[in-house]
Protein backbone atom coordinates (compact mmCIF):
# COMPACT_ATOMS: atom_id res chain seq x y z
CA UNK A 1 -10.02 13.30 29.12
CA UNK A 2 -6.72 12.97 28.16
CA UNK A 3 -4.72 9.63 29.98
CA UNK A 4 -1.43 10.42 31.90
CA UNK A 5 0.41 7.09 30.24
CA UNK A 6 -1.06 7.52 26.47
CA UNK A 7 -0.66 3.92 26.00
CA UNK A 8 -2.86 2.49 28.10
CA UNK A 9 -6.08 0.64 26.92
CA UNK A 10 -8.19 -2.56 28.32
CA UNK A 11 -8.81 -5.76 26.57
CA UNK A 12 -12.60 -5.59 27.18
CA UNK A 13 -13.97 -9.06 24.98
CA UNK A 14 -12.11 -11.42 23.19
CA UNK A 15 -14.84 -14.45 22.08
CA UNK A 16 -14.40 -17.50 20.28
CA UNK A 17 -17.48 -18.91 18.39
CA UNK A 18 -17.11 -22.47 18.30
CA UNK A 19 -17.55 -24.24 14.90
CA UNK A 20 -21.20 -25.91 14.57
CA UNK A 21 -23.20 -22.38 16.18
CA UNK A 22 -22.53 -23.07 19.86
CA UNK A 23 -22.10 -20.50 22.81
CA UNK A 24 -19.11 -18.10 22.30
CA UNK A 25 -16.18 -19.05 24.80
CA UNK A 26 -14.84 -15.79 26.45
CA UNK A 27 -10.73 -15.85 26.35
CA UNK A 28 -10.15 -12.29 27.58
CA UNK A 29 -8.22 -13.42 30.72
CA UNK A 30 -5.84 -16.04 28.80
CA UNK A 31 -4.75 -12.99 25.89
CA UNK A 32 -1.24 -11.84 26.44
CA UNK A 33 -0.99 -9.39 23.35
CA UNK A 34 -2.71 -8.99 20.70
CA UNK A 35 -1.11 -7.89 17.33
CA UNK A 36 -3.22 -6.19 14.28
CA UNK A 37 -1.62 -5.94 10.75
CA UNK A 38 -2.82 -3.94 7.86
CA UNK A 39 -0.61 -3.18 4.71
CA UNK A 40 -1.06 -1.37 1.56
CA UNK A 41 -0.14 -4.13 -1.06
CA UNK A 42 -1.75 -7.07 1.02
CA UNK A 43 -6.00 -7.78 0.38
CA UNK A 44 -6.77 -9.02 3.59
CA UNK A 45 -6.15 -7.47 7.25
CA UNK A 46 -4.21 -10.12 10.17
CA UNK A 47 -3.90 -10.84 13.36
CA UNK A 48 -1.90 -12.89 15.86
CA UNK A 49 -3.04 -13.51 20.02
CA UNK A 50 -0.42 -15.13 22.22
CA UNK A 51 -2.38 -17.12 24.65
CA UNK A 52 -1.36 -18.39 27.71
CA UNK A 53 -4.23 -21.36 28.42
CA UNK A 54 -4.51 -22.81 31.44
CA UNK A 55 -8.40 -23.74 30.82
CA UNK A 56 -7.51 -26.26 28.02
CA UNK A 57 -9.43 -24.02 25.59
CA UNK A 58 -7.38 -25.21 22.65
CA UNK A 59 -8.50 -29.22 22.78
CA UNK A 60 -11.80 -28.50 24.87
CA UNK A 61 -13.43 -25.95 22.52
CA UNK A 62 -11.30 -27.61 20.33
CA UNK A 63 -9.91 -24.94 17.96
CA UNK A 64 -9.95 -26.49 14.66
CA UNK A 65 -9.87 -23.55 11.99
CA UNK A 66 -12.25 -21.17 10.89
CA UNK A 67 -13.64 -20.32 13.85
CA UNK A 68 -15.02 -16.84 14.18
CA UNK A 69 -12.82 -14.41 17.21
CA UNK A 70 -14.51 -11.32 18.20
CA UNK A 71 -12.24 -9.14 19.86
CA UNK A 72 -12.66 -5.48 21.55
CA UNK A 73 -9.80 -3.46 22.72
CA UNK A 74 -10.69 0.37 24.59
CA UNK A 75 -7.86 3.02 23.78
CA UNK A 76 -7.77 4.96 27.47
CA UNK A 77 -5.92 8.09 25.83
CA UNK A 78 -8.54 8.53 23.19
CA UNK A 79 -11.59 6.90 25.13
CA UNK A 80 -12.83 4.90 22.10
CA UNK A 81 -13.50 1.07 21.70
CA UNK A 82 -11.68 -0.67 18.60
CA UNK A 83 -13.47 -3.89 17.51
CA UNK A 84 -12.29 -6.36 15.04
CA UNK A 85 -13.87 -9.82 13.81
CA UNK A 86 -11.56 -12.50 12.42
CA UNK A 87 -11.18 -15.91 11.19
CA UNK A 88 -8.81 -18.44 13.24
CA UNK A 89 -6.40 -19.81 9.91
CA UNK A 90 -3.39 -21.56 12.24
CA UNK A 91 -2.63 -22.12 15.77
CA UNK A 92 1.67 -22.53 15.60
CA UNK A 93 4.13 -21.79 18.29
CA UNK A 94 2.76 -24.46 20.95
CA UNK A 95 5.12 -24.64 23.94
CA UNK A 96 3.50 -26.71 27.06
CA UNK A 97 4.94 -26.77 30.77
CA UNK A 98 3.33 -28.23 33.54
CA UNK A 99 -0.61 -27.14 33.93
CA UNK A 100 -0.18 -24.44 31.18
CA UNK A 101 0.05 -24.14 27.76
CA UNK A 102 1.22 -20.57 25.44
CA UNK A 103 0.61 -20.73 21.71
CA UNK A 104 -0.09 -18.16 19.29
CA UNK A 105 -3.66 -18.23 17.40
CA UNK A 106 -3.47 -16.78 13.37
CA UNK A 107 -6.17 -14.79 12.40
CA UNK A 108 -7.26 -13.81 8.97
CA UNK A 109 -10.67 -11.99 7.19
CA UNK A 110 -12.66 -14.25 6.15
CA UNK A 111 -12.09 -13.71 2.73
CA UNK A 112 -8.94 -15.02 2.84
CA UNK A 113 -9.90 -18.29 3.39
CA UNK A 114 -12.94 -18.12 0.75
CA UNK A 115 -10.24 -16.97 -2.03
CA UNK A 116 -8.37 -19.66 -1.49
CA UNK A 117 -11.14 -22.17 -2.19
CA UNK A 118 -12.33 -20.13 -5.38
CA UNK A 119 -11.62 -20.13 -8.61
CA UNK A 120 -12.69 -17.92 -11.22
CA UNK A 121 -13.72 -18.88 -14.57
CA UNK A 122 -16.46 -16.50 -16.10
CA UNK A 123 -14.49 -13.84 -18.47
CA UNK A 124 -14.21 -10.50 -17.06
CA UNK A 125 -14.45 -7.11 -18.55
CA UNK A 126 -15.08 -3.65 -17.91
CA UNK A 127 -13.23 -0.82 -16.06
CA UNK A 128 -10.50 -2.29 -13.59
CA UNK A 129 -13.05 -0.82 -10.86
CA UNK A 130 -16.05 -2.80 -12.00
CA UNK A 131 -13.78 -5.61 -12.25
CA UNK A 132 -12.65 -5.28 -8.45
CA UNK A 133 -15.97 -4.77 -7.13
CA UNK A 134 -17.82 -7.38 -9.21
CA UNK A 135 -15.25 -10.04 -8.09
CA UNK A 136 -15.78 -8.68 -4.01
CA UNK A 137 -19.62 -7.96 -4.10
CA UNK A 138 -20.06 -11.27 -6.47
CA UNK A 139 -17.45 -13.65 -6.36
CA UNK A 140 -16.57 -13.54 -2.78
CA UNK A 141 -19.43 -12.23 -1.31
CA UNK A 142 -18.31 -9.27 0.64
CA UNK A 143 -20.33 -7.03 2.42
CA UNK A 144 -17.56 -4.72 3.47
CA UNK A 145 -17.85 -1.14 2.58
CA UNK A 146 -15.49 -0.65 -1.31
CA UNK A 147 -13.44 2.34 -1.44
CA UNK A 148 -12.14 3.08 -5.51
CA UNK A 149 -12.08 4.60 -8.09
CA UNK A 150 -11.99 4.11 -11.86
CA UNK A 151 -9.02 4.02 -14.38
CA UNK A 152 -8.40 5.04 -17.60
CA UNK A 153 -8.84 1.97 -19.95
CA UNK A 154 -11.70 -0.93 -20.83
CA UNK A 155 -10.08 -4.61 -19.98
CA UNK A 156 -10.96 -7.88 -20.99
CA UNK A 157 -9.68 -10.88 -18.11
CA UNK A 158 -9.89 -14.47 -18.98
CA UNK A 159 -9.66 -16.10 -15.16
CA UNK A 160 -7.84 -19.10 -16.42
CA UNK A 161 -9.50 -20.60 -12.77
CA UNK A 162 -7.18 -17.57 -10.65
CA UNK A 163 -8.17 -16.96 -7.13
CA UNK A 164 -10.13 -13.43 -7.03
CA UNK A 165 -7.27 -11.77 -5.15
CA UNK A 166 -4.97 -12.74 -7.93
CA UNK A 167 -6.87 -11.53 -10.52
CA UNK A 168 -7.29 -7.86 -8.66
CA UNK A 169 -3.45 -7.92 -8.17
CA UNK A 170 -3.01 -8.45 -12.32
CA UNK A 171 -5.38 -5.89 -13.04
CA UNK A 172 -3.87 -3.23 -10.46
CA UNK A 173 -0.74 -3.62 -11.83
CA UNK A 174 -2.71 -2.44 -15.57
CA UNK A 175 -4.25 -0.01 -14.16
CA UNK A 176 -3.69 4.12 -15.53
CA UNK A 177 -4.68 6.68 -13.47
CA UNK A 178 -7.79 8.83 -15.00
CA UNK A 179 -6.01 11.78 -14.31
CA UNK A 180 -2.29 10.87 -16.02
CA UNK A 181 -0.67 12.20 -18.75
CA UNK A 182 0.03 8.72 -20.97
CA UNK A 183 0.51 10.34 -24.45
CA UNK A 184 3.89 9.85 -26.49
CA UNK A 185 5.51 13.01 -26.38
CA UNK A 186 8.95 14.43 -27.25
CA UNK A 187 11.62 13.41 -24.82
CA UNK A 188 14.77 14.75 -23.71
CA UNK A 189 16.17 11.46 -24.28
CA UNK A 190 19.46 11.12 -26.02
CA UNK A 191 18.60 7.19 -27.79
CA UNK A 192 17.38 7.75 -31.09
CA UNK A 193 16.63 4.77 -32.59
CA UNK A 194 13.11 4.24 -30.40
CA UNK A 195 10.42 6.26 -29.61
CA UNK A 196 9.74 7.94 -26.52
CA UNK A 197 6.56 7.30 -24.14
CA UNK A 198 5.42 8.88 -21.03
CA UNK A 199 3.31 8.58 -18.09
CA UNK A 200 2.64 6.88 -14.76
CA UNK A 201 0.34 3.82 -13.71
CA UNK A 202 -0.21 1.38 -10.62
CA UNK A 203 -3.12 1.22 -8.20
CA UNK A 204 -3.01 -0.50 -4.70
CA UNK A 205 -5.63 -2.99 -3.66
CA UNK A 206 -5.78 -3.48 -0.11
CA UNK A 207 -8.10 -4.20 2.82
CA UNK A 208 -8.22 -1.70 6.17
CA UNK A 209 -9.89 -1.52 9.09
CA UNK A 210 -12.63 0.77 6.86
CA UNK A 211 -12.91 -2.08 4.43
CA UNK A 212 -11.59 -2.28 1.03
CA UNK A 213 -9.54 -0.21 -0.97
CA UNK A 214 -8.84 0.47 -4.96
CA UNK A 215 -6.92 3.76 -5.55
CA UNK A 216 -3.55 5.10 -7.96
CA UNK A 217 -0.62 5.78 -6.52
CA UNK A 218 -0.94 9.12 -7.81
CA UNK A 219 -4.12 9.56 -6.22
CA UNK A 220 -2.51 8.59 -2.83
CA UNK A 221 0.13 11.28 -3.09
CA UNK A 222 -2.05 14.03 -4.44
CA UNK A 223 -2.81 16.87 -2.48
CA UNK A 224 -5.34 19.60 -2.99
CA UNK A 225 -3.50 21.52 -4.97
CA UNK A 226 -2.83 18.73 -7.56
CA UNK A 227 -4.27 18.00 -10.29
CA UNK A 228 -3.94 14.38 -10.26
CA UNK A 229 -6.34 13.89 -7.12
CA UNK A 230 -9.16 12.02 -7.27
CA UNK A 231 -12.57 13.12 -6.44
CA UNK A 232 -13.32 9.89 -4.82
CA UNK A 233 -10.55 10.03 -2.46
CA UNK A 234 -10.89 12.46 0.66
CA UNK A 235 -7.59 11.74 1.97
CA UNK A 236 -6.48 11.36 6.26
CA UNK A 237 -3.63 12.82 7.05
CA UNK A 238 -2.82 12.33 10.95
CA UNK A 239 -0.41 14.31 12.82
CA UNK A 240 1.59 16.41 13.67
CA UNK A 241 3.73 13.23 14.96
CA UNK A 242 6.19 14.88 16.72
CA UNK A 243 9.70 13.56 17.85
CA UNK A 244 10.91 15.05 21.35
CA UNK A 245 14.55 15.10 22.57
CA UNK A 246 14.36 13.25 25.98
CA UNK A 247 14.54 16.21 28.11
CA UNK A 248 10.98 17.85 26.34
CA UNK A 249 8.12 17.30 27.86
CA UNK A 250 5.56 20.15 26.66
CA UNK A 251 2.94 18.94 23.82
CA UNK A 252 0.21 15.93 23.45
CA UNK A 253 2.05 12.89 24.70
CA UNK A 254 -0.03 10.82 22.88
CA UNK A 255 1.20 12.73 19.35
CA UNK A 256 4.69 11.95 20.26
CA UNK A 257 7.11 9.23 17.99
CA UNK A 258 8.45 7.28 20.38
CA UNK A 259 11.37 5.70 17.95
CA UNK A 260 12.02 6.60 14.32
CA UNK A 261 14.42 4.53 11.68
CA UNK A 262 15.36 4.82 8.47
CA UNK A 263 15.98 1.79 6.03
CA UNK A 264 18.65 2.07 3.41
CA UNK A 265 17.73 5.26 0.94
CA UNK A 266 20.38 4.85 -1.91
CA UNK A 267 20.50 1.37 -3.86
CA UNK A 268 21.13 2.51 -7.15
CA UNK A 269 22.44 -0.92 -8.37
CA UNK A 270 19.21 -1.94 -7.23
CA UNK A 271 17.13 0.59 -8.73
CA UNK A 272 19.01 0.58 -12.67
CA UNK A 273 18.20 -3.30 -12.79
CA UNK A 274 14.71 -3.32 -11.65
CA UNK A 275 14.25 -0.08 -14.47
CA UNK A 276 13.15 2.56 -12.18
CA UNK A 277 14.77 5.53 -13.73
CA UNK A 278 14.90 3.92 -17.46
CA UNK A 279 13.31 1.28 -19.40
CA UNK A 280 12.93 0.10 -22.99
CA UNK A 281 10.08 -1.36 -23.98
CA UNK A 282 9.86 -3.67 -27.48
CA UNK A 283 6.85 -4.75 -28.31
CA UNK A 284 5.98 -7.48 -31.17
CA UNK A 285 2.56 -7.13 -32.37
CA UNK A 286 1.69 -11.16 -33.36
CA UNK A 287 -1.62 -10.24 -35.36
CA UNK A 288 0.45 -7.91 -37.82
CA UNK A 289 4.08 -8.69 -37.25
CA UNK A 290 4.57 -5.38 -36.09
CA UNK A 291 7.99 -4.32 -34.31
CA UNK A 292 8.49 -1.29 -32.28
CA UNK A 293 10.78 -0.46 -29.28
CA UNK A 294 9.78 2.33 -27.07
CA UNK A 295 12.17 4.09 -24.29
CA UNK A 296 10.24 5.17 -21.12
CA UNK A 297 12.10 7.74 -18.75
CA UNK A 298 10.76 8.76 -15.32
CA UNK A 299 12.44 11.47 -15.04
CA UNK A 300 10.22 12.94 -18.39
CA UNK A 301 7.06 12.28 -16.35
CA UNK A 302 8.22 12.80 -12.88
CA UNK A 303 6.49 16.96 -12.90
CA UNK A 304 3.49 15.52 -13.56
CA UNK A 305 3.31 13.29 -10.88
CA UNK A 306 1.62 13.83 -7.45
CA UNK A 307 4.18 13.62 -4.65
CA UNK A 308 4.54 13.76 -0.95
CA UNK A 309 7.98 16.01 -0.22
CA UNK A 310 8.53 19.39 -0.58
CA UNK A 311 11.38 17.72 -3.71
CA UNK A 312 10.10 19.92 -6.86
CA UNK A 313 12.67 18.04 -9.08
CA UNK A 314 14.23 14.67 -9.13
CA UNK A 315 17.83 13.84 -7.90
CA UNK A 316 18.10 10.18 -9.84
CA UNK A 317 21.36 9.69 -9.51
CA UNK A 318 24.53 11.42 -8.61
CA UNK A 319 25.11 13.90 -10.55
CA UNK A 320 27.99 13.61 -12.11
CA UNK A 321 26.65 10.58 -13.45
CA UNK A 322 23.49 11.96 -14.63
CA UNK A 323 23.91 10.52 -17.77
CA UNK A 324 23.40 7.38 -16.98
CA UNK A 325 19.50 8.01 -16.71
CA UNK A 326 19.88 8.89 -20.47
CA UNK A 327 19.58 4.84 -21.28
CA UNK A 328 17.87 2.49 -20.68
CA UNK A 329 18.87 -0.18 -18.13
CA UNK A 330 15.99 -2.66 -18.33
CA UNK A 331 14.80 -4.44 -21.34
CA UNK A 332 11.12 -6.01 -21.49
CA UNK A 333 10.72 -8.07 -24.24
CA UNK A 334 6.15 -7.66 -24.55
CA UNK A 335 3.46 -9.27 -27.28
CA UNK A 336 1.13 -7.39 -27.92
CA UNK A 337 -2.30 -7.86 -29.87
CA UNK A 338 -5.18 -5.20 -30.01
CA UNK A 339 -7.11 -7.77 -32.31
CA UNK A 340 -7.72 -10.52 -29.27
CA UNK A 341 -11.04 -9.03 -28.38
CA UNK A 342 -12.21 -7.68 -31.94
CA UNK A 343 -14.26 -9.26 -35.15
CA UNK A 344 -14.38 -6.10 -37.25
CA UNK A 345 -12.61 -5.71 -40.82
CA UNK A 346 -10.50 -2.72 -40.02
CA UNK A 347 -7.90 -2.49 -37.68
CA UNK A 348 -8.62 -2.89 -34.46
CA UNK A 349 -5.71 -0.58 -32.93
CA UNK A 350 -6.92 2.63 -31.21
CA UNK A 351 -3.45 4.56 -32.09
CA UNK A 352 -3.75 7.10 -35.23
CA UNK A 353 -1.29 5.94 -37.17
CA UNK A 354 -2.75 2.36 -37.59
CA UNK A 355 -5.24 3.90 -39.67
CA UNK A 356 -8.37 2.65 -36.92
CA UNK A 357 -11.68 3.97 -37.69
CA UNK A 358 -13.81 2.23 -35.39
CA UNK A 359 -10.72 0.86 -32.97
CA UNK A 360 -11.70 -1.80 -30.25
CA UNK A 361 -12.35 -0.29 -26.87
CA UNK A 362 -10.72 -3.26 -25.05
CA UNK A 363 -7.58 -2.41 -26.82
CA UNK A 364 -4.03 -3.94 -25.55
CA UNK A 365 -2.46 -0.91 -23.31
CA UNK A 366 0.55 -2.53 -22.36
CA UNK A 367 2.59 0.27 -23.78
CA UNK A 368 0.84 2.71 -21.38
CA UNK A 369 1.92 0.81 -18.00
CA UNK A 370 4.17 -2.10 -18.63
CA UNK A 371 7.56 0.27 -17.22
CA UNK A 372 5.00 3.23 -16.10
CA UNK A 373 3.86 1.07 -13.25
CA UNK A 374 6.82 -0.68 -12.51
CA UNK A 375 8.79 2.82 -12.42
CA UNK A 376 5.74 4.40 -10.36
CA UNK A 377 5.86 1.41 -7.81
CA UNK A 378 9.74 1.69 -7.09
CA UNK A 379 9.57 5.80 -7.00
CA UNK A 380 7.32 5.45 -4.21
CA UNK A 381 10.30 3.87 -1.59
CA UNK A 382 12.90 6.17 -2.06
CA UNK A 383 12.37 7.21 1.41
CA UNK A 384 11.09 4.50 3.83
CA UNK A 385 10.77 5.09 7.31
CA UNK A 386 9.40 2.84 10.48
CA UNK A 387 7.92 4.98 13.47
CA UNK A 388 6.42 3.89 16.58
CA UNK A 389 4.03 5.81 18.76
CA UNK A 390 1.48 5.52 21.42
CA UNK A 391 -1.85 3.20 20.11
CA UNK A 392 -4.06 5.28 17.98
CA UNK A 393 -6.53 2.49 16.62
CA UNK A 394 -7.79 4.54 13.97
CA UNK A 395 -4.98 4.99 11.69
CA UNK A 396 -4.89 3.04 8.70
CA UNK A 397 -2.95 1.54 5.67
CA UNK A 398 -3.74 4.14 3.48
CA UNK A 399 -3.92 7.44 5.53
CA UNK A 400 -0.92 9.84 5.54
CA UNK A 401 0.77 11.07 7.97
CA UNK A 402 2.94 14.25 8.82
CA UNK A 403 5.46 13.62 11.36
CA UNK A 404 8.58 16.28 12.48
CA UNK A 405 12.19 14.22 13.16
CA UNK A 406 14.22 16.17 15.55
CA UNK A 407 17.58 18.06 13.85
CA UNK A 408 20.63 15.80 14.35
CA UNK A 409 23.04 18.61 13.81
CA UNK A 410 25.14 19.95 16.08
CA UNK A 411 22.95 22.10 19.46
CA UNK A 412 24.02 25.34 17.44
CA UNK A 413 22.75 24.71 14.43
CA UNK A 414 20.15 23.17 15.80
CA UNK A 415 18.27 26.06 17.47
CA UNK A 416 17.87 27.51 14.45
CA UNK A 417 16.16 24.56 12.99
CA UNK A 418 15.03 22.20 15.36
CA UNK A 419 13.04 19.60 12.75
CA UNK A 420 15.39 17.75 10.11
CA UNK A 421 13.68 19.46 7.31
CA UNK A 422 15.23 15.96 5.02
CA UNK A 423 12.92 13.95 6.69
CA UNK A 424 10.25 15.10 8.08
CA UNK A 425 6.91 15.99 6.09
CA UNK A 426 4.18 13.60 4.89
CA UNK A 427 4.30 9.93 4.19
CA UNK A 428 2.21 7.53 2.85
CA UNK A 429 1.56 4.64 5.69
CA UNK A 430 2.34 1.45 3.96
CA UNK A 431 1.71 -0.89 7.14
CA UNK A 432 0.21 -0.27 10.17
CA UNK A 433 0.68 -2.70 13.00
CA UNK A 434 -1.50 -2.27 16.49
CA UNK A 435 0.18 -3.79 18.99
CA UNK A 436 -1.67 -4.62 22.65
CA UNK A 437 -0.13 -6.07 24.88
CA UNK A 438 -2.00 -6.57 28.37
CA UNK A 439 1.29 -7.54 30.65
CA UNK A 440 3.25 -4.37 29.60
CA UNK A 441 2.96 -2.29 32.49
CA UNK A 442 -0.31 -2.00 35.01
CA UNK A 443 -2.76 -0.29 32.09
CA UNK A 444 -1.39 -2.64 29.68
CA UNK A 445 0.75 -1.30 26.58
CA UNK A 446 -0.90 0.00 23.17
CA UNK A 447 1.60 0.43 20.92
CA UNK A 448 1.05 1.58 16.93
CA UNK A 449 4.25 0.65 14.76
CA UNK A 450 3.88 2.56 11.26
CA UNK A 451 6.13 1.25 8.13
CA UNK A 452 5.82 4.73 5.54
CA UNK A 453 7.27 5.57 2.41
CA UNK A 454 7.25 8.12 0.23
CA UNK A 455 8.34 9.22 -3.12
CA UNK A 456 10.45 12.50 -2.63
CA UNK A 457 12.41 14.42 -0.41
CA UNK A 458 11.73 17.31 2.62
CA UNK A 459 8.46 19.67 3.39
CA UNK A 460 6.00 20.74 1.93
CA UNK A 461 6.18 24.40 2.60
CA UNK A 462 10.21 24.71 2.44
CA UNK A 463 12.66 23.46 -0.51
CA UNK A 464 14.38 19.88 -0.53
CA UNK A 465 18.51 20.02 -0.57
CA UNK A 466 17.66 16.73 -3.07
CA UNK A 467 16.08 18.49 -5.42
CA UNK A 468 17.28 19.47 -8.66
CA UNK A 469 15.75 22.78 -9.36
C-alpha cells in the first residue's frame, strides 16, 4: 500500500553491543537522525547518529570504540525493513546542557578498522580480480558477498607493508577493461614526432549496501546494446525520477525529485592541466635504455567507449578552438621495465617489435592506462548532478538512474517539450546518502540525497545539442 507522505518510515531497533560480549543496550528512543553514506570511489560504507542521551549511555555503557550498532529502519512508502550493522570509530560533536547530553556517534564497516591495523607483505600476482578478492576473502577476512569482474592484464604487487585498501586502489587505477580497444592505432593527431596510443582503463572499488564491488568504468556505462558490457554485471537502473512543477500533482509521489542542482559543467583550465582531452606519455625503459614518447587523445577512443547520454560525439572544447585538443597538455614523465618479473634470455617485452618470443605475461602495461585511466576517470564528471527524493533504501552506489528535469524555457516552448532533454537521461550514482531523521514531521523524514555523474550529454532515445555529429 502506497503511504500518503512517501517519506515516512520508523526507527524500529537501534542496539549497541557493548565491548567484552554483554547484553545489547537498546538506543532507539535517544536517535535523532540517522545518516547512511555509500560512494563509488570509497571501500567502506558510513554512518553518523545524532543522539540526544539523557540515560548517560555514553559513560555508563561506556562507548569506547569498536563497538558493534545494529540498526533497523522500516520505509512506510515501500513497506520494507532496511538493516545495517556497523562499527562505532569516533564519538565528536559533544555539547552537554543541564540533564542531557547530544553528540554524534561515527560509524564505519568493520573492515575499516581491520585495514588500518594490517599490513601486507606477501607479493601479489594474478588478475587485478584475484588480487581484490584474495586480499578481502584472505587478508581481511570478509564474508561479504564480491561483486567483479576480471581485466585485461597479469600483475605482479610487491605490498611494501600497504594497507589492503591501498593496494586495491593502485591496482584499480591499472586496471584495462576486457572488453577495450588498447592497440596503437593511427591517429588523427597532428604531432608527429610520437606515436599515437589508444584506449580506455579505470575500475572502481567500492563497498554498498550489497557488499563489495570491482567493475570498469566502461562496464558501468554500458548498456545492452554495447559492446563493452560485461557479462558479470546485470546493471539497476531506478526510475523514472521525475521532477514536477509545484502545481502537478498526478504520478507516484514517491518517484518524484524533490530538488535537483547542477555543479559547475565547463572547467576547461581544469580539465587541459589534469590531461583529460590530451596527454603525452614518455616512457624510459631502464633495463634497455629505451626512449619513446607516446601521445594519447580521448577524443580517438571516445566511439568506443560505453556512455550514458544520448551525446554520439564529443564536444571537448569550444569549437573554434578545437585545435587545441590536437596537443598535448599534460606531460608524464614514466619508467618502465618488462624485465622486473622475468629470468629468460630473450626479451621479455610482449610488443612485436621487441623481437619477444616467449614475452613475460606479467609484462609492464603502463603504456595501456597511465593517461587512459586518468582521461577515463575525468570524462566521467562532465555532467554532475545532486538530486534529492523521498527514502528509497535500496538504491545504491553503483546503480543508475534515469531521472526527467522539468524544461526551464519559456511556458511556450515548454509545452512542446516539457523535460530538459540536456539533462535529463541516465546517470551513474556516485554517492548515495540515506538520510532518517525521526523529529522531521509526525512519521519521521526519510530522505535519499543522490550525488550522479555522467560522461555525456542528453537522452538516450533523442540527439544531444553537445554533440558533434
Amino acid at each position: 500500500m502506497k503511504a500518503s507522505n512517501p517519506t515516512d518510515f520508523v526507527l524500529t531497533k537501534v542496539l549497541i553491543y557493548p565491548n567484552g560480549g554483554a547484553k545489547p543496550k537498546p538506543i532507539t528512543g535517544l536517535v535523532n537522525s540517522f545518516e547512511y553514506v555509500e560512494n563509488i570511489t570509497h571501500p567502506f560504507v558510513s554512518a553518523k547518529l545524532e543522539v540526544v542521551d539523557s540515560a548517560g549511555v555514553l559513560n555508563s555503557l561506556p562507548i569506547q570504540g569498536g563497538e558493534k550498532v545494529e540498526i533497523e529502519c522500516e520505509s512506510t512508502a515501500f513497506e520494507e525493513k532496511f538493516r545495517y550493522v556497523f562499527t562505532v570509530w569516533t564519538v565528536q560533536n559533544r555539547f552537554a546542557r543541564q540533564q542531557k547530553q547530544s553528540y554524534n556517534i561515527g560509524l564505519v564497516s568493520s573492515e575499516a578498522l581491520i585495514n588500518e591495523v594490517t599490513r601486507v607483505t606477501k607479493p601479489l600476482s594474478g588478475n587485478p580480480e584475484s588480487i581484490v578478492i584474495d586480499l578481502l576473502r584472505n587478508i581481511l577476512k570478509s564474508d561479504k558477498d564480491v561483486f567483479s569482474e576480471a581485466s585485461k592484464f597479469e600483475t605482479k604487487v610487491l605490498p611494501n607493508r600497504k594497507r589492503p585498501f591501498d593496494l586495491i586502489s593502485d591496482v584499480s587505477l591499472k586496471s584495462v577493461s576486457p572488453q577495450s580497444d588498447y592497440k596503437s592505432n593511427n591517429s588523427s593527431n597532428t604531432n608527429q614526432t610520437a606515436q599515437q596510443v589508444k584506449g580506455t582503463a579505470g575500475f572502481f572499488f567500492w563497498e554498498s549496501k550489497r557488499g563489495y564491488n570491482f567493475y570498469s568504468v566502461d562496464s558501468l556505462c554500458a548498456d545492452e546494446k554495447s559492446n563493452l558490457k560485461s557479462d558479470k554485471l546485470d546493471p539497476i537502473i531506478w526510475g523514472e525520477y521525475v521532477e514536477r512543477l509545484g502545481n502537478q500533482e498526478e504520478g507516484d509521489n514517491r518517484f518524484q525529485i524533490l530538488e535537483s542542482n547542477f555543479e559547475s559543467e565547463i572547467n576547461l583550465l581544469s580539465s587541459l592541466r589534469k590531461g583529460k582531452y590530451s596527454s603525452m606519455m614518455v616512457f624510459f625503459n631502464h633495463s634497455t635504455g629505451q626512449y619513446e614518447e607516446y601521445v594519447y587523445r580521448i577524443k580517438d577512443s571516445y566511439d568506443n567507449m560505453a556512455h550514458l547520454g544520448g551525446q554520439e560525439g564529443i564536444t571537448l572544447i569550444p569549437s573554434n578552438q578545437i585545435e587545441l585538443s590536437d596537443y598535448p597538455s599534460r606531460i608524464m614523465s614514466i619508467f618502465l621495465d618488462h624485465e622486473s618479473w622475468y629470468n629468460e634470455s630473450t626479451p621479455a617485452s610482449p610488443e612485436p617489435k621487441d623481437g619477444g618470443t616467449s614475452p613475460t605475461k606479467f609484462a609492464d602495461w603502463q603504456k595501456f592506462y597511465a593517461a587512459q585511466s586518468l582521461a577515463r576517470y575525468q570524462l566521467l564528471q562532465n555532467q554532475l548532478c545532486t538530486i534529492v527524493i523521498p527514502g528509497n533504501g535500496n538504491i545504491c552506489a553503483g546503480d543508475r538512474i534515469d531521472i526527467r528535469l522539468v524544461n526551464k524555457v519559456p511556458t511556450v516552448l515548454g509545452r512542446k517539450e516539457p523535460f530538459d532533454t540536456e539533462s535529463s537521461g541516465i546517470y551513474l550514482i556516485n554517492e548515495v546518502s540515506h538520510v532518517y531523521d525521526t523529529v522531521g514531521g509526525p512519521g519521521g523524514k526519510f530522505l535519499t540525497t543522490l550525488r550522479l555523474m555522467r560522461d555525456s550529454y542528453g537522452m538516450k532515445d533523442r540527439p544531444s545539442n553537445h554533440g558533434t555529429k
